[in-house]
C-alpha atoms as a PDB file:
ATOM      1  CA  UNK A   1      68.614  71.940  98.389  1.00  0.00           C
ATOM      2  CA  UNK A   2      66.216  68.957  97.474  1.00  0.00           C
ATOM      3  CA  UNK A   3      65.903  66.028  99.922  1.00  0.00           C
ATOM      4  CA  UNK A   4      68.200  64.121  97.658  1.00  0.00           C
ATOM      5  CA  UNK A   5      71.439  66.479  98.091  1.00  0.00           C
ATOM      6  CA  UNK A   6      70.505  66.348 101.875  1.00  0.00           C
ATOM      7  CA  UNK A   7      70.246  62.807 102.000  1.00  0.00           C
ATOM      8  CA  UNK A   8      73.682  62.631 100.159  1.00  0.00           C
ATOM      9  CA  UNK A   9      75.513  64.774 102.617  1.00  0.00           C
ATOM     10  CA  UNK A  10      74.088  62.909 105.470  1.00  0.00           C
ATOM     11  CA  UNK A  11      75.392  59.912 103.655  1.00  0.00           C
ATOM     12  CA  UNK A  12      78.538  61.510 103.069  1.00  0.00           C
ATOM     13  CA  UNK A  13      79.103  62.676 106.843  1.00  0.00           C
ATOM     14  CA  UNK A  14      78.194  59.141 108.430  1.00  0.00           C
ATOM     15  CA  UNK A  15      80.528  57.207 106.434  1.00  0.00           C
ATOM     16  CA  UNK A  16      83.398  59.693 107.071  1.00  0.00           C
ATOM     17  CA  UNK A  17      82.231  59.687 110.626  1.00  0.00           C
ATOM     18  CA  UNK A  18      83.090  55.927 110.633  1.00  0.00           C
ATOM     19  CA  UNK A  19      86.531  56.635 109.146  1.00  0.00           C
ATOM     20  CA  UNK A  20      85.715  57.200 105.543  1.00  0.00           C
ATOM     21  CA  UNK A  21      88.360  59.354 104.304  1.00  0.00           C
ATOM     22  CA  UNK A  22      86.879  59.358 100.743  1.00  0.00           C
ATOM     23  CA  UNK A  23      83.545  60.141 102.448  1.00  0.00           C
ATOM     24  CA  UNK A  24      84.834  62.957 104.524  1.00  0.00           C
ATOM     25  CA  UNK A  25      86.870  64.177 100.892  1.00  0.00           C
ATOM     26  CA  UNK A  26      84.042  64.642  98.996  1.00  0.00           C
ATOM     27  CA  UNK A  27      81.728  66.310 102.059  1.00  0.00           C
ATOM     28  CA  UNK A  28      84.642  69.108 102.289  1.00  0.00           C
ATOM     29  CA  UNK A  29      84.718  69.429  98.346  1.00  0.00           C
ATOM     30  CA  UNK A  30      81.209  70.229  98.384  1.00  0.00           C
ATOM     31  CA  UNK A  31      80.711  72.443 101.506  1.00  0.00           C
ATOM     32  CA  UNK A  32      84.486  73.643 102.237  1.00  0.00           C
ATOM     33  CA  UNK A  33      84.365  76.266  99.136  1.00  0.00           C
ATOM     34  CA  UNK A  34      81.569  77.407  99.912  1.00  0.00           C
ATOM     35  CA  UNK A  35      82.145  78.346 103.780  1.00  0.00           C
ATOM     36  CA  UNK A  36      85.800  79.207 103.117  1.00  0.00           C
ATOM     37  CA  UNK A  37      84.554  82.254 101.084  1.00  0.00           C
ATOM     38  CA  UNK A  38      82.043  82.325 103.763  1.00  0.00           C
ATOM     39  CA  UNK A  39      84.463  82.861 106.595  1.00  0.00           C
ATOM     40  CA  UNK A  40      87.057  84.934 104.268  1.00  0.00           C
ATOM     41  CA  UNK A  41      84.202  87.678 103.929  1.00  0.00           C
ATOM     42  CA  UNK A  42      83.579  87.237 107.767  1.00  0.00           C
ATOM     43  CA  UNK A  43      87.326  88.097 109.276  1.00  0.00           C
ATOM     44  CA  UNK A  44      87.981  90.578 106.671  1.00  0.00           C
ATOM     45  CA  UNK A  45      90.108  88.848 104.236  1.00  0.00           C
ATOM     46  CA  UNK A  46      92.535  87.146 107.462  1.00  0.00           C
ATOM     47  CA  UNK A  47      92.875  83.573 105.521  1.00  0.00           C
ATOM     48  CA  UNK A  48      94.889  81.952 108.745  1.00  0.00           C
ATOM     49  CA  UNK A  49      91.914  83.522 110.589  1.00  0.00           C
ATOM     50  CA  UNK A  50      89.589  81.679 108.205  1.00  0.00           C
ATOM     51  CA  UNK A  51      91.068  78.567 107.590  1.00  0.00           C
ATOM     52  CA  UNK A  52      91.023  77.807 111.579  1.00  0.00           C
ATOM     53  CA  UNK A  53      87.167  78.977 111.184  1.00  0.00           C
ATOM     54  CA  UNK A  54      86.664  76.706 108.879  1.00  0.00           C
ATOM     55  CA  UNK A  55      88.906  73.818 110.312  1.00  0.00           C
ATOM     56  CA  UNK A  56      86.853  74.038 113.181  1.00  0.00           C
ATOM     57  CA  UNK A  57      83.448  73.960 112.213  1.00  0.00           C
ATOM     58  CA  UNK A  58      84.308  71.061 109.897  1.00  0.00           C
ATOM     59  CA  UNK A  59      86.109  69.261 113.492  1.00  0.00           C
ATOM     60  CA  UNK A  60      82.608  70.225 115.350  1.00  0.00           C
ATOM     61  CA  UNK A  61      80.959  68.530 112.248  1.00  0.00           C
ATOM     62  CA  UNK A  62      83.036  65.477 112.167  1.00  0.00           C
ATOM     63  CA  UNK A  63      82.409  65.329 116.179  1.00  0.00           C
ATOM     64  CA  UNK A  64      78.749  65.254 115.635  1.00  0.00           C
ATOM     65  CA  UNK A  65      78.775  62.511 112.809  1.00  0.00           C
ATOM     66  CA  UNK A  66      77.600  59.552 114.526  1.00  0.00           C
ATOM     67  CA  UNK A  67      74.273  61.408 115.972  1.00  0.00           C
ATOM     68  CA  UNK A  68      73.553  63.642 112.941  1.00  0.00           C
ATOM     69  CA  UNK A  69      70.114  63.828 112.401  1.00  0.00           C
ATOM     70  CA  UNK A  70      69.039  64.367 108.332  1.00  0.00           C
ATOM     71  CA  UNK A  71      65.533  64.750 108.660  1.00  0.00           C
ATOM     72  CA  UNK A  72      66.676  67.421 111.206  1.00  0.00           C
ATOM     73  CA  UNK A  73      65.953  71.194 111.009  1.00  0.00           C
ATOM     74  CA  UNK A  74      69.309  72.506 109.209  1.00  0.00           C
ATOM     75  CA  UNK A  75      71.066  70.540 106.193  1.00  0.00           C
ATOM     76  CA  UNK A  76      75.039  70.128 107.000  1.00  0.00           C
ATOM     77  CA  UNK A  77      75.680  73.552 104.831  1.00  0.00           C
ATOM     78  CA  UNK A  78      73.121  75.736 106.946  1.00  0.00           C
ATOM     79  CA  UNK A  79      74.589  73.818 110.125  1.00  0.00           C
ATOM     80  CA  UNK A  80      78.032  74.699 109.122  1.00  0.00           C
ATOM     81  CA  UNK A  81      77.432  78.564 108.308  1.00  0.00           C
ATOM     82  CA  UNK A  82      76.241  78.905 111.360  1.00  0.00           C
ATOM     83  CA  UNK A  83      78.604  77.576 113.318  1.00  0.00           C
ATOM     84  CA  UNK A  84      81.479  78.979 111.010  1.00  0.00           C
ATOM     85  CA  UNK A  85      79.590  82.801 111.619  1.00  0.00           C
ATOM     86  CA  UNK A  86      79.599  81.641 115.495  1.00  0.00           C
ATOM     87  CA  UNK A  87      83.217  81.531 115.406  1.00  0.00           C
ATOM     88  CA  UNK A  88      84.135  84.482 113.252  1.00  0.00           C
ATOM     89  CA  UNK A  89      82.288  86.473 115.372  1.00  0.00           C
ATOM     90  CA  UNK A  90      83.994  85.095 118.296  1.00  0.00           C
ATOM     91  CA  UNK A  91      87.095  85.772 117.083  1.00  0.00           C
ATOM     92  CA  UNK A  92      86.274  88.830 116.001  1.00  0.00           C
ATOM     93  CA  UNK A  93      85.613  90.041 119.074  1.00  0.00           C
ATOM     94  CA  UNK A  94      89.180  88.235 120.934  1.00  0.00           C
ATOM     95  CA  UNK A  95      91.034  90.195 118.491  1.00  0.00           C
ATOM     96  CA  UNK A  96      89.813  93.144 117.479  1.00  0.00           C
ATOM     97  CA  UNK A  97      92.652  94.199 115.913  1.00  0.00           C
ATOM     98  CA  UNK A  98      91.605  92.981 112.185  1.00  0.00           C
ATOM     99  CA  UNK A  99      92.630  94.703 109.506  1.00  0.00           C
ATOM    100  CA  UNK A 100      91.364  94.445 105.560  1.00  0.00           C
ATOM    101  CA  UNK A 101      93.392  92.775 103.356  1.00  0.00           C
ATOM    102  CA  UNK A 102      96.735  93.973 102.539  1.00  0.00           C
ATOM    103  CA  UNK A 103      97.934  96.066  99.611  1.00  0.00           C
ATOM    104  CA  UNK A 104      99.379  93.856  96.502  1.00  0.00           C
ATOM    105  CA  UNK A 105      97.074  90.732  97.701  1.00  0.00           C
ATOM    106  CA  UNK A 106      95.810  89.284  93.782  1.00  0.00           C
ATOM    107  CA  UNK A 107      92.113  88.399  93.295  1.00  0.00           C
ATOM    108  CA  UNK A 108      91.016  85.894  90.763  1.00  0.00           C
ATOM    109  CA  UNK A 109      90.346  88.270  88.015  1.00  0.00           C
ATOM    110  CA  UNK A 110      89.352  87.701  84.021  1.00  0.00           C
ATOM    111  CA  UNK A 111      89.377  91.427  82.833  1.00  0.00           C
ATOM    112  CA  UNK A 112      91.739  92.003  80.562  1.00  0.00           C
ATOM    113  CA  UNK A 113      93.545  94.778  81.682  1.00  0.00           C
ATOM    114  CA  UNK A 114      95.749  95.318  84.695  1.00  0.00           C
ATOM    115  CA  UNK A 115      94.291  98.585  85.848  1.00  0.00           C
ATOM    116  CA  UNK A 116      91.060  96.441  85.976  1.00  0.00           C
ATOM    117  CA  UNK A 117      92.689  94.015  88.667  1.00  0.00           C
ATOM    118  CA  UNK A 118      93.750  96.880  90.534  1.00  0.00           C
ATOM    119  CA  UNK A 119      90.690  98.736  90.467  1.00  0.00           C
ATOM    120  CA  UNK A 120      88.382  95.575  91.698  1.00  0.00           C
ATOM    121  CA  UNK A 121      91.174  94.609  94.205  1.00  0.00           C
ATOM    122  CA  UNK A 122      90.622  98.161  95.864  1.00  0.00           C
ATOM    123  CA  UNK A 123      86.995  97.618  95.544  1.00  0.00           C
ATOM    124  CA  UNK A 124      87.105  94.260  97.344  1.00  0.00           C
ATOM    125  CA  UNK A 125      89.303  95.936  99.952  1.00  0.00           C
ATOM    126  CA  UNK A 126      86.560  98.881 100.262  1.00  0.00           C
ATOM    127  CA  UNK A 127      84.052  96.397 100.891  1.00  0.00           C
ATOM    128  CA  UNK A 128      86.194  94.188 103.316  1.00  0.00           C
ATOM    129  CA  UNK A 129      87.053  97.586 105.464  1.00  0.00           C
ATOM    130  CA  UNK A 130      83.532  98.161 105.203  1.00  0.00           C
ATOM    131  CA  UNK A 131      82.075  95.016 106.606  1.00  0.00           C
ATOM    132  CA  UNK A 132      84.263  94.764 109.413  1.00  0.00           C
ATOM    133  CA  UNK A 133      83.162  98.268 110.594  1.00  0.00           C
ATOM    134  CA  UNK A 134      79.459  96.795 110.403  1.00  0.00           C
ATOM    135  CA  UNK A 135      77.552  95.188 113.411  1.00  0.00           C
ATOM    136  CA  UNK A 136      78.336  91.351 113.223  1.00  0.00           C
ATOM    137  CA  UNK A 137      74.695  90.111 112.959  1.00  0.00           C
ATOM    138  CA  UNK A 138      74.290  92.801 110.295  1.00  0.00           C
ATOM    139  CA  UNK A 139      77.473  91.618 108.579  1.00  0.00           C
ATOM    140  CA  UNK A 140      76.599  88.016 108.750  1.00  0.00           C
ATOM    141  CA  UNK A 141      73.305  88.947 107.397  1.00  0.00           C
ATOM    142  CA  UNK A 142      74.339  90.811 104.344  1.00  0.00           C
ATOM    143  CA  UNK A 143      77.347  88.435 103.657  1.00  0.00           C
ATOM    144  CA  UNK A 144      75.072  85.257 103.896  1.00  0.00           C
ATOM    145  CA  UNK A 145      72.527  86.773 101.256  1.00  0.00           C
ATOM    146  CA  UNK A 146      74.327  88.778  98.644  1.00  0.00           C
ATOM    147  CA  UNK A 147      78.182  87.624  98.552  1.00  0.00           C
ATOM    148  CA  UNK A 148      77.259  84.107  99.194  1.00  0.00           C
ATOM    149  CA  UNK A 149      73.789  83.476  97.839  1.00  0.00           C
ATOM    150  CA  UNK A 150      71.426  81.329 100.599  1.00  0.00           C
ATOM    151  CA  UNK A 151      67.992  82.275 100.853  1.00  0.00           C
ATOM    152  CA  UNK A 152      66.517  83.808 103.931  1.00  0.00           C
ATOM    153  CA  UNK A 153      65.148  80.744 105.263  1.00  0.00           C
ATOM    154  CA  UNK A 154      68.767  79.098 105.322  1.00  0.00           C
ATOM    155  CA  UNK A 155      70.058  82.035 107.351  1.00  0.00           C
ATOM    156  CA  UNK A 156      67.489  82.091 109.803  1.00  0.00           C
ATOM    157  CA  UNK A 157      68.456  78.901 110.775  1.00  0.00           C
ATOM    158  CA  UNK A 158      72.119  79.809 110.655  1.00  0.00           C
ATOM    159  CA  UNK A 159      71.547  82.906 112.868  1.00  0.00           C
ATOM    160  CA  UNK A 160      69.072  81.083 114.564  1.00  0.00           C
ATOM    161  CA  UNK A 161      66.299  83.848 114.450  1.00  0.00           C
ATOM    162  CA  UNK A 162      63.162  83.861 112.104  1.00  0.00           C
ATOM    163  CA  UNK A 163      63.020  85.135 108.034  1.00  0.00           C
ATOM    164  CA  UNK A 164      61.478  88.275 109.513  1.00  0.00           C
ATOM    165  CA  UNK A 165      64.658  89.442 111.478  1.00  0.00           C
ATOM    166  CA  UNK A 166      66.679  88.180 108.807  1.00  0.00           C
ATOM    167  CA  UNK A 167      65.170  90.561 106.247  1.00  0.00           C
ATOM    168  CA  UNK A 168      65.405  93.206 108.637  1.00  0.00           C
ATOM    169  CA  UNK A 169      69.026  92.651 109.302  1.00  0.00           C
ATOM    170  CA  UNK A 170      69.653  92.330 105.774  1.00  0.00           C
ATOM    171  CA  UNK A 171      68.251  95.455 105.121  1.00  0.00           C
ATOM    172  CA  UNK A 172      69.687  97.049 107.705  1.00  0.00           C
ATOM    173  CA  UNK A 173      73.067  96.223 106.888  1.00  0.00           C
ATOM    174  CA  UNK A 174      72.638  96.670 103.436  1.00  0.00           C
ATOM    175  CA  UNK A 175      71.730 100.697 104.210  1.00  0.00           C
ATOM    176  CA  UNK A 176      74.830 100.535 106.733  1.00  0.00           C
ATOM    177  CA  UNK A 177      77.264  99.071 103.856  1.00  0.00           C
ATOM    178  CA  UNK A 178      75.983 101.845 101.525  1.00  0.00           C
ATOM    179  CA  UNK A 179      76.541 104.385 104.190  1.00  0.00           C
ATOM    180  CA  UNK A 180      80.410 103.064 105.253  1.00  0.00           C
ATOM    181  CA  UNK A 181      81.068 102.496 101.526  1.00  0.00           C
ATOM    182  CA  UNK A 182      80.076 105.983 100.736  1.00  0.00           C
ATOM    183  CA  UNK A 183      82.387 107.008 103.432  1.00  0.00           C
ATOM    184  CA  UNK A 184      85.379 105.782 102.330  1.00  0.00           C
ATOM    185  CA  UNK A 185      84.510 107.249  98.998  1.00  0.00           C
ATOM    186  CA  UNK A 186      84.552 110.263 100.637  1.00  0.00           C
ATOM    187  CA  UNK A 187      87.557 110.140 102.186  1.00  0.00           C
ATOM    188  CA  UNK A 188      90.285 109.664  99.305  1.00  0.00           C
END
């Protein structure tokens, strides 16, 4: 993210902070996607469980409007992964009861067939079973760099650790997911 896009959020999040609904509109257009897929990947596919994530780590964000600092360490995106991983994990651990996604749910699919929707529908379910069974910091890890894209230096400061531990976590949890996914393989 260039100082620009920063600059713009920060922009964005003071004028909704003073009651700017179109302000406050466009800052969850550009950062609710984004963390909703975020927080989807993080509870396993529970969207109620999700949607409160998110709802409350946008409420923590519009709390800290007035005293935002942009020339701060995190950009509003890294802020708000962090916080929305926080609270996943939290809940996470109140209800452990979680379960993947249930049978018939439809994923956004464009291959033609419908054998194709089912087959990448169990495959998303595979990999939702599997990343609940995974450490959390191992999950947020993996989840943060492959399923969602942001480099290593943006999840350091959303896991608050350094780009070393991140790798290693990353790693980690990417040798973990191969193991549970190979597992479950196994098992049918």
């Amino acid at each position: 993210m260039d100082d620009r896009d920063r600059r713009h959020e920060a922009d964005l999040l003071a004028a909704a902070g003073r009651g700017d609904a179109r302000a406050a509109a466009a800052l969850l257009d550009r950062l609710g996607p984004r963390l909703m897929a975020f927080a989807l990947r993080m509870t396993g596919g529970h969207r109620p469980l999700a949607e409160d994530v998110v709802q409350e780590a946008f409420l923590r964000l519009w709390r800290r409007a007035d005293d935002w600092d942009a020339d701060g360490p995190a950009n509003i995106g890294t802020w708000l992964g962090r916080v929305a991983a926080n609270l996943a994990v939290d809940a996470h651990r109140r209800d452990a009861r979680l379960t993947p996604l249930p049978e018939g749910v439809e994923f956004a699919d464009d291959a033609p067939s419908a054998l194709a929707g089912l087959i990448q529908a169990e495959r998303l379910s595979a990999l939702d079973a599997a990343l609940l069974r995974m450490p959390a910091r191992q999950r947020q890890a993996v989840v943060l760099r492959h399923v969602e894209g942001y480099s290593n230096p943006d999840i350091a400061a959303m896991l608050e650790c350094g780009v070393e531990a991140v790798e290693s976590l990353t790693a980690r949890g990417k040798r973990r997911l191969a193991e549970l996914l190979d597992e479950g393989g196994e098992n049918e």
